[in-house]
C-alpha atoms as a PDB file:
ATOM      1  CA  UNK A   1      96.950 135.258 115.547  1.00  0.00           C
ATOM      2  CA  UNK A   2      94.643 132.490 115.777  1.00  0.00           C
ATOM      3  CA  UNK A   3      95.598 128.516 116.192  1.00  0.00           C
ATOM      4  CA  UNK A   4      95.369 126.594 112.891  1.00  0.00           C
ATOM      5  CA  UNK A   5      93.256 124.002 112.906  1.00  0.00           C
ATOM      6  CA  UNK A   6      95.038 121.201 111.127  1.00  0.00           C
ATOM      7  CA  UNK A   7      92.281 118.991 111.118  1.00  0.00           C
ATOM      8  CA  UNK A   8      90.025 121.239 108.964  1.00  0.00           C
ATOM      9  CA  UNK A   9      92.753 122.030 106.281  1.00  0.00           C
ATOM     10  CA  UNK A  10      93.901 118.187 106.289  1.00  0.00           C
ATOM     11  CA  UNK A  11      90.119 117.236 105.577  1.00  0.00           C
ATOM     12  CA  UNK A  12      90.179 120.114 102.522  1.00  0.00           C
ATOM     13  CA  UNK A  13      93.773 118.654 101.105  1.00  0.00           C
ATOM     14  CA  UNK A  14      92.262 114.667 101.444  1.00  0.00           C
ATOM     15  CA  UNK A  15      89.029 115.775  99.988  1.00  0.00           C
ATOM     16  CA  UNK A  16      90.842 117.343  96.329  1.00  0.00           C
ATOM     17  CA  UNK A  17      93.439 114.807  96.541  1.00  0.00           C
ATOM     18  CA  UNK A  18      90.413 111.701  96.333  1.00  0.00           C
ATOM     19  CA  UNK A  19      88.969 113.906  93.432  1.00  0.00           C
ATOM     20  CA  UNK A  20      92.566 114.073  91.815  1.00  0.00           C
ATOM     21  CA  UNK A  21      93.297 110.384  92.146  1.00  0.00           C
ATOM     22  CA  UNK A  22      90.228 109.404  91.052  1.00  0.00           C
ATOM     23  CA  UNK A  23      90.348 111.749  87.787  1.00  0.00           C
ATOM     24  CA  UNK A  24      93.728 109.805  87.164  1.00  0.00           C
ATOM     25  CA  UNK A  25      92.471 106.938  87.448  1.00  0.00           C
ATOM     26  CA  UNK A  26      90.262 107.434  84.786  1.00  0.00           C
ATOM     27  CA  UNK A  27      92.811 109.108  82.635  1.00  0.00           C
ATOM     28  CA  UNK A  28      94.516 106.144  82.939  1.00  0.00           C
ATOM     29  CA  UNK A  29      92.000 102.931  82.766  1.00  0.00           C
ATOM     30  CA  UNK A  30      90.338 105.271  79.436  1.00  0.00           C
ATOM     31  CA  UNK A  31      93.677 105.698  77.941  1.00  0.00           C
ATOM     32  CA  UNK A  32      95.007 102.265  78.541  1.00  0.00           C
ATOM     33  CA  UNK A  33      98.499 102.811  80.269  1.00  0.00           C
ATOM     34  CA  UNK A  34     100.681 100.433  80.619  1.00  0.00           C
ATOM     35  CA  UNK A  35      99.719  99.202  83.929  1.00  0.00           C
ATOM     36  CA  UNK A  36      96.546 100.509  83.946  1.00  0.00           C
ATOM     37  CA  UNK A  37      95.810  98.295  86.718  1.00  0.00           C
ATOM     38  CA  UNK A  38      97.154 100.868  89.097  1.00  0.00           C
ATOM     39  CA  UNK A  39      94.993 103.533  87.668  1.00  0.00           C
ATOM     40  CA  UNK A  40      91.285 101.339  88.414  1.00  0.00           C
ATOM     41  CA  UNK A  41      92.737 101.256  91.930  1.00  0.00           C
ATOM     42  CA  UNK A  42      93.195 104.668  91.744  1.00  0.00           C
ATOM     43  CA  UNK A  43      89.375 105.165  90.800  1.00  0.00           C
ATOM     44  CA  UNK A  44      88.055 102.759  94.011  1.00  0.00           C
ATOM     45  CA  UNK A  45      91.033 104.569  96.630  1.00  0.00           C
ATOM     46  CA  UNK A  46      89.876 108.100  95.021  1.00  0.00           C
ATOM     47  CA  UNK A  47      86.313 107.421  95.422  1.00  0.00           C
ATOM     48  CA  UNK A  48      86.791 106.003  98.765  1.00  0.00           C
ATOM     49  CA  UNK A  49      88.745 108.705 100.010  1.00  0.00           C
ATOM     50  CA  UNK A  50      85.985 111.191  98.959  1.00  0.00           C
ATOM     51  CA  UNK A  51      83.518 109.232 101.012  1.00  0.00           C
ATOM     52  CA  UNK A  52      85.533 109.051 103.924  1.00  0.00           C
ATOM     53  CA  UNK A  53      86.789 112.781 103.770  1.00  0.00           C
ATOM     54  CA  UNK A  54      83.494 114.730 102.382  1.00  0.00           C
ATOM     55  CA  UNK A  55      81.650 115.228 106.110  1.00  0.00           C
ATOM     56  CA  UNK A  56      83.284 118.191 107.661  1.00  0.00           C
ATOM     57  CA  UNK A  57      84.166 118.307 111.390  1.00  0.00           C
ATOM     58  CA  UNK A  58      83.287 120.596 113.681  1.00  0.00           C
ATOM     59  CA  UNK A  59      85.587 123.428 114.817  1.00  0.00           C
ATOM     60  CA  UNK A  60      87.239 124.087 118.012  1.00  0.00           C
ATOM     61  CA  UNK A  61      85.436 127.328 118.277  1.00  0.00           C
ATOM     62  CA  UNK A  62      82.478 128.793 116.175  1.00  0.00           C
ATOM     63  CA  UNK A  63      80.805 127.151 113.730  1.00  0.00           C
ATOM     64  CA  UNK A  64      81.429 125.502 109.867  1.00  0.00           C
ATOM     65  CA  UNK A  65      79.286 125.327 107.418  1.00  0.00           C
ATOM     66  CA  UNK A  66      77.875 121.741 106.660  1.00  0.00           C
ATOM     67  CA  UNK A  67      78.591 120.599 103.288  1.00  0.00           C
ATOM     68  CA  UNK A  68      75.713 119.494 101.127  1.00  0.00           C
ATOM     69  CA  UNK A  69      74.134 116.380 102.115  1.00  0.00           C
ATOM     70  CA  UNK A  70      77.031 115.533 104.136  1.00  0.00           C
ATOM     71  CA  UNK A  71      74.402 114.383 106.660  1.00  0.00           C
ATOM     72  CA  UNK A  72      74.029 110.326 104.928  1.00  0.00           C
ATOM     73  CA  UNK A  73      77.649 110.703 104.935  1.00  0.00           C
ATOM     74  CA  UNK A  74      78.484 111.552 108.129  1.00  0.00           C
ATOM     75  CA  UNK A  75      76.453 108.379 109.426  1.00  0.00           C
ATOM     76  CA  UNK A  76      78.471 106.185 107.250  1.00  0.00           C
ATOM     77  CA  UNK A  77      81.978 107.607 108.850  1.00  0.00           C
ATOM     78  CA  UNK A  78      80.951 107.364 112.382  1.00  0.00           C
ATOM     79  CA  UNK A  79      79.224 103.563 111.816  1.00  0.00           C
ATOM     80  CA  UNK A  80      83.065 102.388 111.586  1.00  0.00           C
ATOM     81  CA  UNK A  81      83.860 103.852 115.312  1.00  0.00           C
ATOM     82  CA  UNK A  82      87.505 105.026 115.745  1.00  0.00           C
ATOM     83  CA  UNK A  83      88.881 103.523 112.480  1.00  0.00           C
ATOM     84  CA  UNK A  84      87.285 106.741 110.951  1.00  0.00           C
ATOM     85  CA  UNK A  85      87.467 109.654 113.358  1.00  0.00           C
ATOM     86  CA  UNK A  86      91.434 108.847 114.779  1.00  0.00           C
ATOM     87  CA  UNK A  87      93.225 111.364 112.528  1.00  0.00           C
ATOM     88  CA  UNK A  88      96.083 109.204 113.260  1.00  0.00           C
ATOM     89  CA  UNK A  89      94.652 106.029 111.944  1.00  0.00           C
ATOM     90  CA  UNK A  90      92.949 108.861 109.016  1.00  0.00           C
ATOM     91  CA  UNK A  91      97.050 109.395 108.203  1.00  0.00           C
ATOM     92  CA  UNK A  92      97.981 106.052 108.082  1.00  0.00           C
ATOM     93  CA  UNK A  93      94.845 105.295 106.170  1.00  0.00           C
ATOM     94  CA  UNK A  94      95.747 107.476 103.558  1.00  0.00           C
ATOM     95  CA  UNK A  95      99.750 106.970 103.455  1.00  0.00           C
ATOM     96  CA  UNK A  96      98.941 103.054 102.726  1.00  0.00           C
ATOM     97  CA  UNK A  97      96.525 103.951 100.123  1.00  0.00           C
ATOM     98  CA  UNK A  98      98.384 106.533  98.073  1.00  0.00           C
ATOM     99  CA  UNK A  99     101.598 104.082  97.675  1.00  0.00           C
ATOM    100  CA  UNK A 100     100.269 102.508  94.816  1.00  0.00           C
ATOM    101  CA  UNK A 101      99.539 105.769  92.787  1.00  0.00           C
ATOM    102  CA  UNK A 102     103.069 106.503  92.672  1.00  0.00           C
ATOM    103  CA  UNK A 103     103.843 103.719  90.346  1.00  0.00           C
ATOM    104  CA  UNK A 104     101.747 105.095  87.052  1.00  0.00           C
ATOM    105  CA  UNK A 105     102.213 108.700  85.815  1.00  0.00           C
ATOM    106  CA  UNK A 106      98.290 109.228  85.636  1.00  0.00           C
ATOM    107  CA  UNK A 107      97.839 109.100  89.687  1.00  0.00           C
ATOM    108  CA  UNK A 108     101.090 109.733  90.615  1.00  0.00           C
ATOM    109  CA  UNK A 109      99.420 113.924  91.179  1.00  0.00           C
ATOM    110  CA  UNK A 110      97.146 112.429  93.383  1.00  0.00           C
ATOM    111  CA  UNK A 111      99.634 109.867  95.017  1.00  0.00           C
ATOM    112  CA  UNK A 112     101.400 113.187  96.370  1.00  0.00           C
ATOM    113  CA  UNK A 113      98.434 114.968  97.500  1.00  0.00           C
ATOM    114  CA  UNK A 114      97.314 111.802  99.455  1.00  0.00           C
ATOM    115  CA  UNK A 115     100.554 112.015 101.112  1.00  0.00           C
ATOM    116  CA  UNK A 116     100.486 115.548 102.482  1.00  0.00           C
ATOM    117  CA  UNK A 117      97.401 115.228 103.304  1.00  0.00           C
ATOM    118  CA  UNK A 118      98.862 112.070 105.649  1.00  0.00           C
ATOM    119  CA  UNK A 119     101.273 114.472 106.987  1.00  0.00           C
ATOM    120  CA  UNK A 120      99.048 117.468 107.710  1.00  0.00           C
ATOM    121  CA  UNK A 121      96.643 115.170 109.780  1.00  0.00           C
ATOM    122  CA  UNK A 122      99.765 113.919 111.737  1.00  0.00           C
ATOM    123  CA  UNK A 123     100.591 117.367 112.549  1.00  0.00           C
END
């Protein structure tokens, strides 16, 4: 059996949980929760976290298959240095920013998959 390589699944599990905060965010800002607050910050963290997690890294061994124009993207990530590529600072990126999704029932889906996605890059 192979090694898993945590950083490629942890980039897959961040990039769906961006896309599902940011759909509840709009749920909620369109539907006018109570709160709804919580849900627009849903919308910047989910778009955010798309940005940061859409250029794919390279493997250990072999190759992976660039995503479209990840390119532009991939410029963007390293411009920031080590705040970006650290998958530590990645987890602790992404546990801050899915804390406030778990107080509205619109991004509180997203909230979770944030969080594993913290604790699969710390693993």
């Amino acid at each position: 059996m192979g090694k898993i390589e945590w950083a490629m699944w942890a980039n897959e599990q961040a990039l769906a949980a961006g896309l599902i905060y940011l759909t509840g965010g709009i749920v909620g800002v369109a539907g006018q929760f109570r709160d709804w607050q919580f849900a627009a910050y849903g919308i910047a963290a989910g778009v955010f976290v798309c940005l940061l997690e859409y250029p794919r890294s390279r493997r250990a061994k072999g190759t992976s298959v660039e995503r479209t124009g990840q390119y532009c993207f991939t410029v963007c990530v390293k411009a920031f240095g080590p705040l970006t590529r650290n998958y530590y600072v990645r987890a602790i990126l992404h546990a801050a920013l899915s804390v406030p999704g778990g107080f509205m029932l619109a991004t509180v889906l997203g909230c979770v998959c944030l969080g594993i996605a913290s604790l699969i890059y710390l693993s």
